[in-house]
N, C-alpha and C. Protein backbone atom coordinates (compact mmCIF):
# COMPACT_ATOMS: atom_id res chain seq x y z
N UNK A 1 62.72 164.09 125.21
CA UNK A 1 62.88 165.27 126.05
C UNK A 1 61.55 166.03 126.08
N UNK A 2 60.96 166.69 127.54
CA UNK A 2 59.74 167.27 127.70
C UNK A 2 60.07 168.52 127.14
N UNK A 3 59.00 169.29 126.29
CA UNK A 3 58.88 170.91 126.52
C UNK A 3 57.66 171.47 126.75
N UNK A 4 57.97 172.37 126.80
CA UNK A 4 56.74 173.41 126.85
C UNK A 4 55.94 174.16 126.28
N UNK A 5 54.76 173.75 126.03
CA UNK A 5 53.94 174.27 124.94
C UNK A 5 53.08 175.36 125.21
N UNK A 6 52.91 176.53 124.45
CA UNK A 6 51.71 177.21 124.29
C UNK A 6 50.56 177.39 122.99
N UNK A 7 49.59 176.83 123.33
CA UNK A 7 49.03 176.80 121.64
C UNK A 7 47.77 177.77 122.29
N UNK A 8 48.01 178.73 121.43
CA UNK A 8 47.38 180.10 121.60
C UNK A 8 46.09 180.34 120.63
N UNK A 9 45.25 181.04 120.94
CA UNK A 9 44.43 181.63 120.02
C UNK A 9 43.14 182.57 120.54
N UNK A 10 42.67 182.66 119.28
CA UNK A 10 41.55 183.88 119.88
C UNK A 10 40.19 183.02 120.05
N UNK A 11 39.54 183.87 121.34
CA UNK A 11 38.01 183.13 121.36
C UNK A 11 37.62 182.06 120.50
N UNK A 12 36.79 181.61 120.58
CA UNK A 12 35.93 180.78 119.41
C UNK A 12 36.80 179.56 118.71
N UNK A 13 38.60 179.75 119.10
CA UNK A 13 39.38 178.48 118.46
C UNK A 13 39.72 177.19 119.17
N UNK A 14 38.70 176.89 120.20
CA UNK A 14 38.63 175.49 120.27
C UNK A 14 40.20 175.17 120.76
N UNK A 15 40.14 176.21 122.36
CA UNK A 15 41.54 176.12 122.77
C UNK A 15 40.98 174.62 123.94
N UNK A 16 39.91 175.25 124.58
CA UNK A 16 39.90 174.13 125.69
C UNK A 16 39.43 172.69 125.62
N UNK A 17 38.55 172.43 123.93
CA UNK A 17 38.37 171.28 123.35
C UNK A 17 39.55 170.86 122.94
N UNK A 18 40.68 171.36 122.62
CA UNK A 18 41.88 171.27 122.29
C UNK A 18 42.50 170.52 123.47
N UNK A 19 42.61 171.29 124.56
CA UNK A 19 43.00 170.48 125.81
C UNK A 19 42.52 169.56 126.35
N UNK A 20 41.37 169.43 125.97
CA UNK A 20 40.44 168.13 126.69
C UNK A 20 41.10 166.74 125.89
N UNK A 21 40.78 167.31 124.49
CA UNK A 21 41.07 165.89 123.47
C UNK A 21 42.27 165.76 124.08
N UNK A 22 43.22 166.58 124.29
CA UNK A 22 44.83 166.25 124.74
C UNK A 22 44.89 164.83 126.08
N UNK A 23 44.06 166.13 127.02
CA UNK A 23 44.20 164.69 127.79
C UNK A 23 43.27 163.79 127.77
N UNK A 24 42.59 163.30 126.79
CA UNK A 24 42.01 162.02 126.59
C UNK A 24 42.86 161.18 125.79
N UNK A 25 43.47 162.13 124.94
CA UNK A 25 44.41 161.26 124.21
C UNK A 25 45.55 160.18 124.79
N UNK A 26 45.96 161.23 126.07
CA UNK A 26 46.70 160.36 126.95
C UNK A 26 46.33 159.29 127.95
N UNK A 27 44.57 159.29 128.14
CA UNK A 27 43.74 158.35 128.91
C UNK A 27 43.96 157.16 128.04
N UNK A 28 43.80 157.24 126.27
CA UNK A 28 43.37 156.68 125.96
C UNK A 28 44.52 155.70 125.83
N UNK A 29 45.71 156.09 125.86
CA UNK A 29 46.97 155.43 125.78
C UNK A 29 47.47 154.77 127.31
N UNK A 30 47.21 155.00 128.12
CA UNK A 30 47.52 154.81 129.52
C UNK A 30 47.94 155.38 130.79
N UNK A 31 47.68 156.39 129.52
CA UNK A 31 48.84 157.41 130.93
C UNK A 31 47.77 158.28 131.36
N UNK A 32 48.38 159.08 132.50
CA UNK A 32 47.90 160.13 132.71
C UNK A 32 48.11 161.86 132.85
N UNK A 33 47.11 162.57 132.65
CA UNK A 33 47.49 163.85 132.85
C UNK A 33 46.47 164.83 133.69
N UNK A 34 47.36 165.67 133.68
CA UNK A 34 46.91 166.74 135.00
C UNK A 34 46.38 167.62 134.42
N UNK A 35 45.19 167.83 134.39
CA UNK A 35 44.30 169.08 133.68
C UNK A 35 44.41 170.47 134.78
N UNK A 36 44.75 171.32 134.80
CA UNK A 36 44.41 172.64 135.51
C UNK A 36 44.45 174.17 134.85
N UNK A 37 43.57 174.61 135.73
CA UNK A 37 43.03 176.28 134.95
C UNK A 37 43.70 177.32 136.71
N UNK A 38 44.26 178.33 136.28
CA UNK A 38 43.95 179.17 137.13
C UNK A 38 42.61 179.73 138.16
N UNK A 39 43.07 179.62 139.09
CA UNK A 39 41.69 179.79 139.84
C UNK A 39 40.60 180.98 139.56
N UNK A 40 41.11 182.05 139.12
CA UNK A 40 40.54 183.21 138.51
C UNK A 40 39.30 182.83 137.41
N UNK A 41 39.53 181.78 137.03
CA UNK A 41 38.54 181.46 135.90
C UNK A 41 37.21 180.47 137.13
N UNK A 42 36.54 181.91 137.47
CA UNK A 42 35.06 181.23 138.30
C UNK A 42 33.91 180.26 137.75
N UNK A 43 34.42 180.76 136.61
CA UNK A 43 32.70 179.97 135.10
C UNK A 43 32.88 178.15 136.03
N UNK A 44 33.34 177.82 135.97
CA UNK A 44 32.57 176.43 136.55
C UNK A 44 33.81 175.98 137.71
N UNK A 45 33.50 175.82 138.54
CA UNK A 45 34.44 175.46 139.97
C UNK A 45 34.86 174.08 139.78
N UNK A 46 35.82 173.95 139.38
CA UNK A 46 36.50 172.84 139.55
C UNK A 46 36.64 171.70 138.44
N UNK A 47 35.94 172.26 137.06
CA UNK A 47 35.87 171.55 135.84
C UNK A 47 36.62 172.89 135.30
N UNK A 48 36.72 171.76 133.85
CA UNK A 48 37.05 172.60 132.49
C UNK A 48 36.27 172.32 131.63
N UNK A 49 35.20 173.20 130.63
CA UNK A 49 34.40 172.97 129.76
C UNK A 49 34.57 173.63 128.62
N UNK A 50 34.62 172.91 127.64
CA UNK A 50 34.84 174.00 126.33
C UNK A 50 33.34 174.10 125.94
N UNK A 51 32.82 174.83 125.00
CA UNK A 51 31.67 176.02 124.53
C UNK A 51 31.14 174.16 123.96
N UNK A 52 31.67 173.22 123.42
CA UNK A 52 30.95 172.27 122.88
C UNK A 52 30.41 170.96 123.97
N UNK A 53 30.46 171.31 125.06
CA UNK A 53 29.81 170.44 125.56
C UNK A 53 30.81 169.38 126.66
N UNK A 54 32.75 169.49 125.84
CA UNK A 54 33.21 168.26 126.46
C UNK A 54 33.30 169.38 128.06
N UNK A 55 33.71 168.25 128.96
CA UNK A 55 33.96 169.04 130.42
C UNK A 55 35.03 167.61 131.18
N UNK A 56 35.84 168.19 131.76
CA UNK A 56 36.54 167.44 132.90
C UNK A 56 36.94 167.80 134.22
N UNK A 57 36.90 167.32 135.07
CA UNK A 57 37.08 168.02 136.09
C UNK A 57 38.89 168.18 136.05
N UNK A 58 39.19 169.19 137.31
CA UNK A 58 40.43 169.62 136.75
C UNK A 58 41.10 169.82 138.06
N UNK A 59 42.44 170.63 138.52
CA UNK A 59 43.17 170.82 139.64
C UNK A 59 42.94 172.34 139.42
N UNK A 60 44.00 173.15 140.00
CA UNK A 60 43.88 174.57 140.16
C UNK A 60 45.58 174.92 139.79
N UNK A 61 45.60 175.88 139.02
CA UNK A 61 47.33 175.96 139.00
C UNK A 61 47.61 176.13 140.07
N UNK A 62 47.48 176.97 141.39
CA UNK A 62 47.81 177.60 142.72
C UNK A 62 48.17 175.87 142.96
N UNK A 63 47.32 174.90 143.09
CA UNK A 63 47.69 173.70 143.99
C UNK A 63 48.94 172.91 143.29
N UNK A 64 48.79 172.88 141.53
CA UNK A 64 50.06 172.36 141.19
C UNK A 64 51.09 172.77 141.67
N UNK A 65 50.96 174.01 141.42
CA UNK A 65 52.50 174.70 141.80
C UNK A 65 52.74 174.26 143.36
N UNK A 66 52.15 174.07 143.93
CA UNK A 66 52.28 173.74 145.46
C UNK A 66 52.96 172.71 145.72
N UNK A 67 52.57 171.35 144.52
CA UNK A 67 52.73 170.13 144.59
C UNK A 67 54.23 170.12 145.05
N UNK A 68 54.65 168.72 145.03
CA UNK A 68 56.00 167.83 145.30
C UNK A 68 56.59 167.52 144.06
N UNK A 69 57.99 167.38 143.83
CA UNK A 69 58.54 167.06 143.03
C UNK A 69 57.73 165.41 142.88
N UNK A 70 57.72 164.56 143.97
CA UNK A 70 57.09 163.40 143.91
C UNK A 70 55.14 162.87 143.24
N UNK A 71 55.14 164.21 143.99
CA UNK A 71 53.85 164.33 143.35
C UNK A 71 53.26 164.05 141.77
N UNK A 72 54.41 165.53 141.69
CA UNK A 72 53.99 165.55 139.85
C UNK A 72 54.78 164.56 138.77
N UNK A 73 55.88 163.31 139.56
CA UNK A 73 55.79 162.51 139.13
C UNK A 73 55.16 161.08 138.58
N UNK A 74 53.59 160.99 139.03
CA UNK A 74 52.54 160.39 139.20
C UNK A 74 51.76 161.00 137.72
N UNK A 75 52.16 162.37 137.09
CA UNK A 75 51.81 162.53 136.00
C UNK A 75 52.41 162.28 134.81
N UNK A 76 52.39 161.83 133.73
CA UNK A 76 52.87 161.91 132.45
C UNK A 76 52.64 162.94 131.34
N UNK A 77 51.89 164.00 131.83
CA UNK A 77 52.07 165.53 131.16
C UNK A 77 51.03 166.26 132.08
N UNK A 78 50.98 167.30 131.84
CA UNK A 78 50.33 168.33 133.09
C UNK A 78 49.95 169.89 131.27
N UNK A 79 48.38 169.92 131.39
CA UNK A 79 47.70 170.80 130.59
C UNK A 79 47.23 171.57 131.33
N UNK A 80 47.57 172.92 131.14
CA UNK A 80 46.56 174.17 131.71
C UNK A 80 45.92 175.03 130.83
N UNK A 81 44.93 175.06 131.15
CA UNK A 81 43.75 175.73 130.19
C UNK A 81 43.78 177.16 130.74
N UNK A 82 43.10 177.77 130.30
CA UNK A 82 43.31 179.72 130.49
C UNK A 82 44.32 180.18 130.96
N UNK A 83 45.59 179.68 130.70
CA UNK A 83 47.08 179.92 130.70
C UNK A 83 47.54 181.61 130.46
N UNK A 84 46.96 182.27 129.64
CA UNK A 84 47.20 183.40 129.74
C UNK A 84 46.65 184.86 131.37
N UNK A 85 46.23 183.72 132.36
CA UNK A 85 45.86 183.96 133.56
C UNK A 85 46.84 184.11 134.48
N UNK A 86 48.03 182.98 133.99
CA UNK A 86 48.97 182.93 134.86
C UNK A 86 49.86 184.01 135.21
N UNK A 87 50.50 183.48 136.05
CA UNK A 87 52.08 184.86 137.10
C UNK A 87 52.88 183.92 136.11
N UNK A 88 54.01 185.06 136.40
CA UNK A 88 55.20 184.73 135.78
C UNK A 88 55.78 183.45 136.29
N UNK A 89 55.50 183.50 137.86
CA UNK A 89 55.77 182.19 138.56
C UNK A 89 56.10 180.85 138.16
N UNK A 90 54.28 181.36 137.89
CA UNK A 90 53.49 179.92 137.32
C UNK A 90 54.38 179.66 136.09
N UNK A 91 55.05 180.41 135.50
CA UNK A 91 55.76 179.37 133.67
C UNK A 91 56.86 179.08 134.61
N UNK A 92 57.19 180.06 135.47
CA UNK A 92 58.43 179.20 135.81
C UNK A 92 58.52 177.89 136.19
N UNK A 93 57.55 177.91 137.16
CA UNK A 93 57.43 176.09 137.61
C UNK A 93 57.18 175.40 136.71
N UNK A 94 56.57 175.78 135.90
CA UNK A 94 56.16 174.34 134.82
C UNK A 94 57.51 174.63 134.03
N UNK A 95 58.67 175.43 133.49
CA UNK A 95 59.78 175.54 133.04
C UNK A 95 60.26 174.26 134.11
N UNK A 96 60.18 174.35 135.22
CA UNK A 96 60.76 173.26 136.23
C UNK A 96 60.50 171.62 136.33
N UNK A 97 58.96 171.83 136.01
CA UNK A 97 57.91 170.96 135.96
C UNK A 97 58.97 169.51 134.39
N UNK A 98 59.06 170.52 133.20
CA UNK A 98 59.60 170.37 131.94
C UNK A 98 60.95 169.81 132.18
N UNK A 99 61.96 171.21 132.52
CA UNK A 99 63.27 170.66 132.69
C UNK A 99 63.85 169.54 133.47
N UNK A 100 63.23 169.74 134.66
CA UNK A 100 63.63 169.01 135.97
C UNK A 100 63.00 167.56 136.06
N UNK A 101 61.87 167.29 135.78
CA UNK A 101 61.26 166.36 135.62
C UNK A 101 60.42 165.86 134.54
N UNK A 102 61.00 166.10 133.64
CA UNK A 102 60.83 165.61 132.03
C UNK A 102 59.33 165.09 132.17
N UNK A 103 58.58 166.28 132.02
CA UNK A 103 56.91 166.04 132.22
C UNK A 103 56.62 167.33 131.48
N UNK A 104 55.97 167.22 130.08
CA UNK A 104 55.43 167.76 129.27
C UNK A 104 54.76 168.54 129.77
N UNK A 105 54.70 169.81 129.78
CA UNK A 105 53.46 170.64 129.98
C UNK A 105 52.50 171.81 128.50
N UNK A 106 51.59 171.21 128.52
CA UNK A 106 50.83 172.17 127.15
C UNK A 106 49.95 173.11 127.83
N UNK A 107 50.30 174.42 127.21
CA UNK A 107 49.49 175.52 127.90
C UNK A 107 48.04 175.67 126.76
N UNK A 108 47.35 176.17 126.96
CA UNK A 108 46.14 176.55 125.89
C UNK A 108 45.76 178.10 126.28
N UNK A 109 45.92 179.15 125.60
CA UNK A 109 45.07 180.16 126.11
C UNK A 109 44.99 181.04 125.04
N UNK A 110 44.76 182.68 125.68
CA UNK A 110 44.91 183.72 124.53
C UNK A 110 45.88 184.58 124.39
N UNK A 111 46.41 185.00 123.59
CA UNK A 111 47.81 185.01 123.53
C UNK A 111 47.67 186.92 124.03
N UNK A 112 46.53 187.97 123.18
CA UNK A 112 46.08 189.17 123.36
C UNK A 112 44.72 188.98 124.21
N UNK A 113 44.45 190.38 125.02
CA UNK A 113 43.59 190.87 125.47
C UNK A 113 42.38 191.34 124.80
N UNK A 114 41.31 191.81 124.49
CA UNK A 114 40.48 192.38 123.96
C UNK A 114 40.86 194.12 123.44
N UNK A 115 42.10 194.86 124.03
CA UNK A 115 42.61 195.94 123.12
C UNK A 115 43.95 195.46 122.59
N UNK A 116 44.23 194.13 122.61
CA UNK A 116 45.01 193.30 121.72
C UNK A 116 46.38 193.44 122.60
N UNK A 117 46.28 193.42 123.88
CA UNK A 117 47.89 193.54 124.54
C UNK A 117 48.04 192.17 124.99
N UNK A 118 49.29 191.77 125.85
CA UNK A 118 49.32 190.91 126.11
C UNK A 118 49.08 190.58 127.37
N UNK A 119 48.67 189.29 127.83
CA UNK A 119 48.29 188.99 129.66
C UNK A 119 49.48 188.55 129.90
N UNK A 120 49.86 188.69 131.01
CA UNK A 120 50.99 187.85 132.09
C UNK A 120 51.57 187.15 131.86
N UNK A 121 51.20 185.62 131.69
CA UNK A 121 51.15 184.65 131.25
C UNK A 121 51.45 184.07 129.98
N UNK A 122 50.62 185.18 128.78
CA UNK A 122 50.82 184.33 127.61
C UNK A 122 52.26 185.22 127.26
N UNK A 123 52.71 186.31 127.95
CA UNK A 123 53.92 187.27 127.39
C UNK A 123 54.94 186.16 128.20
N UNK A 124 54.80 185.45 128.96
CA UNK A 124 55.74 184.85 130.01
C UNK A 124 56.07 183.49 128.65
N UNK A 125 54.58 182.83 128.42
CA UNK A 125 54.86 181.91 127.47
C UNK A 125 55.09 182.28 126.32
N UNK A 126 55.02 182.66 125.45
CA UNK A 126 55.88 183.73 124.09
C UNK A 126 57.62 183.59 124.16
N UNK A 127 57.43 184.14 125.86
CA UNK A 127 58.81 184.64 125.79
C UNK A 127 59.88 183.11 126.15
N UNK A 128 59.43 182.01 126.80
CA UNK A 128 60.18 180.69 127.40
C UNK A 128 59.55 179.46 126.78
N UNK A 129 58.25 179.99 126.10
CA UNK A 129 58.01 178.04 125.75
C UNK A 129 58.84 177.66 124.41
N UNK A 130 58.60 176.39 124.48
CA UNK A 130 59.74 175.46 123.35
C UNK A 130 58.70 175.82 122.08
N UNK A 131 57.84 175.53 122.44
CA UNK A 131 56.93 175.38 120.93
C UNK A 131 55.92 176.19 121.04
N UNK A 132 55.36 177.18 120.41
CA UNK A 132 54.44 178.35 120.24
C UNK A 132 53.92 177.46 118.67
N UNK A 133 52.49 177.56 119.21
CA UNK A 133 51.26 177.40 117.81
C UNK A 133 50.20 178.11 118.15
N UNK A 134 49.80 178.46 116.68
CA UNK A 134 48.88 179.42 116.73
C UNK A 134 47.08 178.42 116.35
N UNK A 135 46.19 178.34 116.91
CA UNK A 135 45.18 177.80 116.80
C UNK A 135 44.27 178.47 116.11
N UNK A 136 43.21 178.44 114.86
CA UNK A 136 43.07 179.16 114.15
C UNK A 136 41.39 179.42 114.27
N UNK A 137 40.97 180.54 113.80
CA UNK A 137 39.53 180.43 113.63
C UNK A 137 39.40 181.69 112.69
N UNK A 138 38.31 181.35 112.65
CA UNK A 138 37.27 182.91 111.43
C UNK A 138 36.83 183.63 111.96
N UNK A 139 37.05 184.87 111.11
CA UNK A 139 36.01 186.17 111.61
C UNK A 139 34.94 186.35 110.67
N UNK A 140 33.87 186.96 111.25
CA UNK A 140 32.75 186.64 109.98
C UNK A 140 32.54 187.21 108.61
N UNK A 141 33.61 187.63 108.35
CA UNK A 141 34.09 187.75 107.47
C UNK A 141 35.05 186.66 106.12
N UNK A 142 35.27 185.88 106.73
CA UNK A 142 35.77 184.51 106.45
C UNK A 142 36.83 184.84 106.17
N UNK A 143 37.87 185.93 106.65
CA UNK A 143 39.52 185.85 107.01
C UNK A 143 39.75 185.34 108.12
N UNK A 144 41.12 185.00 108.17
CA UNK A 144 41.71 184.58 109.77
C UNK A 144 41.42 185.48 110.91
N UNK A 145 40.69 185.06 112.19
CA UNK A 145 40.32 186.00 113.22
C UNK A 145 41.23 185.87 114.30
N UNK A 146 42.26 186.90 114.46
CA UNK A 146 43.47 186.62 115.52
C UNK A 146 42.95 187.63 116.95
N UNK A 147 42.29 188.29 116.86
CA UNK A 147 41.65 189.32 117.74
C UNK A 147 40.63 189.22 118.12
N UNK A 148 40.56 188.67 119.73
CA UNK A 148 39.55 188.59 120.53
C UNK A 148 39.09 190.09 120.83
N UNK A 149 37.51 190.33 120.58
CA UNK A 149 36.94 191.14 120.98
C UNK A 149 35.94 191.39 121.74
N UNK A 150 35.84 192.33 122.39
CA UNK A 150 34.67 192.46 123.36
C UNK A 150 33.75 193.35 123.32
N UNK A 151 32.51 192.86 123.52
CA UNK A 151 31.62 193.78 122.91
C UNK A 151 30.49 193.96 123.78
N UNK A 152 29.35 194.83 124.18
CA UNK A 152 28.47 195.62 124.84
C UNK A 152 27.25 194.92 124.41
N UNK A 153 26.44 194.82 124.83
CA UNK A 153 24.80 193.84 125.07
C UNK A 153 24.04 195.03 123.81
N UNK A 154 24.41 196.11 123.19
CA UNK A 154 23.56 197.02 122.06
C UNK A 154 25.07 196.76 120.87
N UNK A 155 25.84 196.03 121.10
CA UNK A 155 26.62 195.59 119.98
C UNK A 155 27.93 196.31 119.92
N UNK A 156 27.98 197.40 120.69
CA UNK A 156 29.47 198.14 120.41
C UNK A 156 30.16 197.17 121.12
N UNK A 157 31.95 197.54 120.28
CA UNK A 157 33.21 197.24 120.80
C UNK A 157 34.25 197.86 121.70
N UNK A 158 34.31 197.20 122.67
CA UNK A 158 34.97 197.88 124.01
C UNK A 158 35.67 198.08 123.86
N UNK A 159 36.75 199.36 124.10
CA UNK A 159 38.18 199.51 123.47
C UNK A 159 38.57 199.60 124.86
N UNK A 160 38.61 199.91 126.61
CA UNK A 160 39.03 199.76 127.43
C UNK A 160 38.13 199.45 128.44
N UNK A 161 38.54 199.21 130.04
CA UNK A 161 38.43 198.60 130.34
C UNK A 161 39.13 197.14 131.31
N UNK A 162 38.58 196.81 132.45
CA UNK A 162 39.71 195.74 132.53
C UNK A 162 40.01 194.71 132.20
N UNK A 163 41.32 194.16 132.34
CA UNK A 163 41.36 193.65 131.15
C UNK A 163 40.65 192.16 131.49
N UNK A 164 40.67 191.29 132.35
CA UNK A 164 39.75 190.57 132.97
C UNK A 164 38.21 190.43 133.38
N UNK A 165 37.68 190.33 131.98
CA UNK A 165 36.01 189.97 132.49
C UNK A 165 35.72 188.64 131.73
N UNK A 166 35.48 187.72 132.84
CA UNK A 166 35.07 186.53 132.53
C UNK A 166 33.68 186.20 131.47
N UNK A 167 33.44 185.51 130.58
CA UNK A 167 32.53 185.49 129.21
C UNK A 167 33.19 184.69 128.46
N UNK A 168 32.06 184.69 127.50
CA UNK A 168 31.65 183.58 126.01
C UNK A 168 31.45 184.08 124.87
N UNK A 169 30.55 183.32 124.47
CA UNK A 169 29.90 184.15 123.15
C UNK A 169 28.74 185.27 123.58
N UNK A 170 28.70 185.51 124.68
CA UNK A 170 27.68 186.43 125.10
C UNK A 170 28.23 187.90 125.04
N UNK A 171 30.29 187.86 124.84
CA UNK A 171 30.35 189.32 125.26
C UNK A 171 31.84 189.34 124.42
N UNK A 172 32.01 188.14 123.84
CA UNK A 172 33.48 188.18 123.37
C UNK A 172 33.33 187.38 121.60
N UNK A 173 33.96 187.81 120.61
CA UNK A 173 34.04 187.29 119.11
C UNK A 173 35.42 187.27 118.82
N UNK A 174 35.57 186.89 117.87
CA UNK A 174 36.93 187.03 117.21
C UNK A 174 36.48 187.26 115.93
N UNK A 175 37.52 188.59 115.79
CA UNK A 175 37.38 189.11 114.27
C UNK A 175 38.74 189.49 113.77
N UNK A 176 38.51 189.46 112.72
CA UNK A 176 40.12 189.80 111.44
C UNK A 176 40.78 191.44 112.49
N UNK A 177 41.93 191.65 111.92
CA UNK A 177 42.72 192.80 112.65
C UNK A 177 41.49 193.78 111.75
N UNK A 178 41.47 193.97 110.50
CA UNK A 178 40.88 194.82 109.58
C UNK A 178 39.44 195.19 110.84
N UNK A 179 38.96 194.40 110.78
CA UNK A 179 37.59 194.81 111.44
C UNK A 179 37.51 194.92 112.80
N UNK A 180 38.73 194.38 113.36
CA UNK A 180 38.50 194.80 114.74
C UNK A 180 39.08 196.13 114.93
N UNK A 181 39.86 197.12 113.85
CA UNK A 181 40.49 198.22 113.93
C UNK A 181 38.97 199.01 113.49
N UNK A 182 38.46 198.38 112.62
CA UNK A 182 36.84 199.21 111.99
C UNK A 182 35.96 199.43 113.03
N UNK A 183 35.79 198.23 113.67
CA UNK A 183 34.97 198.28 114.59
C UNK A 183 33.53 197.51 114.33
N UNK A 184 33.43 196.50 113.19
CA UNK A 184 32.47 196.26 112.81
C UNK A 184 32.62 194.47 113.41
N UNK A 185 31.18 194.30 113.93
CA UNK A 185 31.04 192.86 114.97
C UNK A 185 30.17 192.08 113.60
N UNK A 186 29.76 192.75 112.32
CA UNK A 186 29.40 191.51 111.08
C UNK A 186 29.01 192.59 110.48
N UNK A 187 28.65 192.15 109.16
CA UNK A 187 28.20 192.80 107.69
C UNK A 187 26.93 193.54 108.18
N UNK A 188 27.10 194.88 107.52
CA UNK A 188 25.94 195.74 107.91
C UNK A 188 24.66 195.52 107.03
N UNK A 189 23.56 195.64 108.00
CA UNK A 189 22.41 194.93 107.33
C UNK A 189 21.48 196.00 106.70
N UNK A 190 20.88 195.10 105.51
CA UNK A 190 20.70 196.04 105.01
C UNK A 190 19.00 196.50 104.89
N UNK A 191 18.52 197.70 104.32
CA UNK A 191 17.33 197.91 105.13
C UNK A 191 16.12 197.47 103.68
């Protein structure tokens, strides 16, 4: 039986290398799968690249959802990367995608915003997927970093703001709750 996955995490946890290996894993077995990102995510038109280099080219959720029941039978699981982008819609169909046509769908995204609320999408997946995992990384601090943060080109942390600005390691970290409530982006240096 298909379900529906969200494996969540903050910046820096190797959500979309996560998805890539996924669907290679299924290349590597025979099958195939449907890679897609919400169109909102401009950083590269028509691929998916994680920060290490892998990249694949990909679909657009807007066009899946468009698809044919016949269509998305030609897949053997369907991955969307920056999942916390999505409409409520969008879980629904892949709820459809899952139920109706027993075709796996794994979401990858961030589960909070940068003042730690939730997006659309990942509150939609929280609230209906089968299996919720949490994907893990460090804050430089070397506790668990569950809080994506965003931060200013002289180092401060943005506390508002909208909540959509596309970035990397150029404008976004993940740090422990402790320090992202402090406000501190690493160990203060000393003189």
């Amino acid at each position: 039986m298909a379900k529906l996955y969200f494996r969540h995490g903050a910046m820096g946890s190797s959500k979309t290398a996560n998805a890539l290996m996924t669907a290679y894993n299924y290349y590597e077995r025979g099958k195939t799968a449907l890679l897609a990102k919400p169109r909102i995510d401009t950083r590269d038109v028509g691929v998916i690249r994680s920060r290490m280099g892998l990249e694949q080219r990909c679909s657009y959720v807007e066009d899946v959802v468009a698809m044919s029941d016949a269509e998305l039978l030609d897949y053997d699981c369907v991955i969307i990367d920056e999942a916390q982008f999505c409409k409520k819609s969008d879980i629904e169909f892949f709820e459809h995608i899952v139920d109706d046509l027993n075709i796996p769908v794994i979401c990858y995204g961030l589960r909070t915003d940068f003042r730690r609320e939730l997006f659309e999408g990942s509150m939609w997946l929280l609230a209906w997927a089968d299996v919720i995992e949490e994907l893990k990384t460090v804050c430089w601090c070397g506790d668990g970093a569950s809080c994506t943060t965003r931060f200013t080109e002289d180092g401060r942390i943005v506390r508002s703001g909208s909540q959509v600005v596309l970035g990397g390691n150029d404008c976004y970290t993940a740090l422990c709750r402790k320090h992202f409530k402090e406000g501190k982006l690493g160990p203060a240096k000393r003189s």
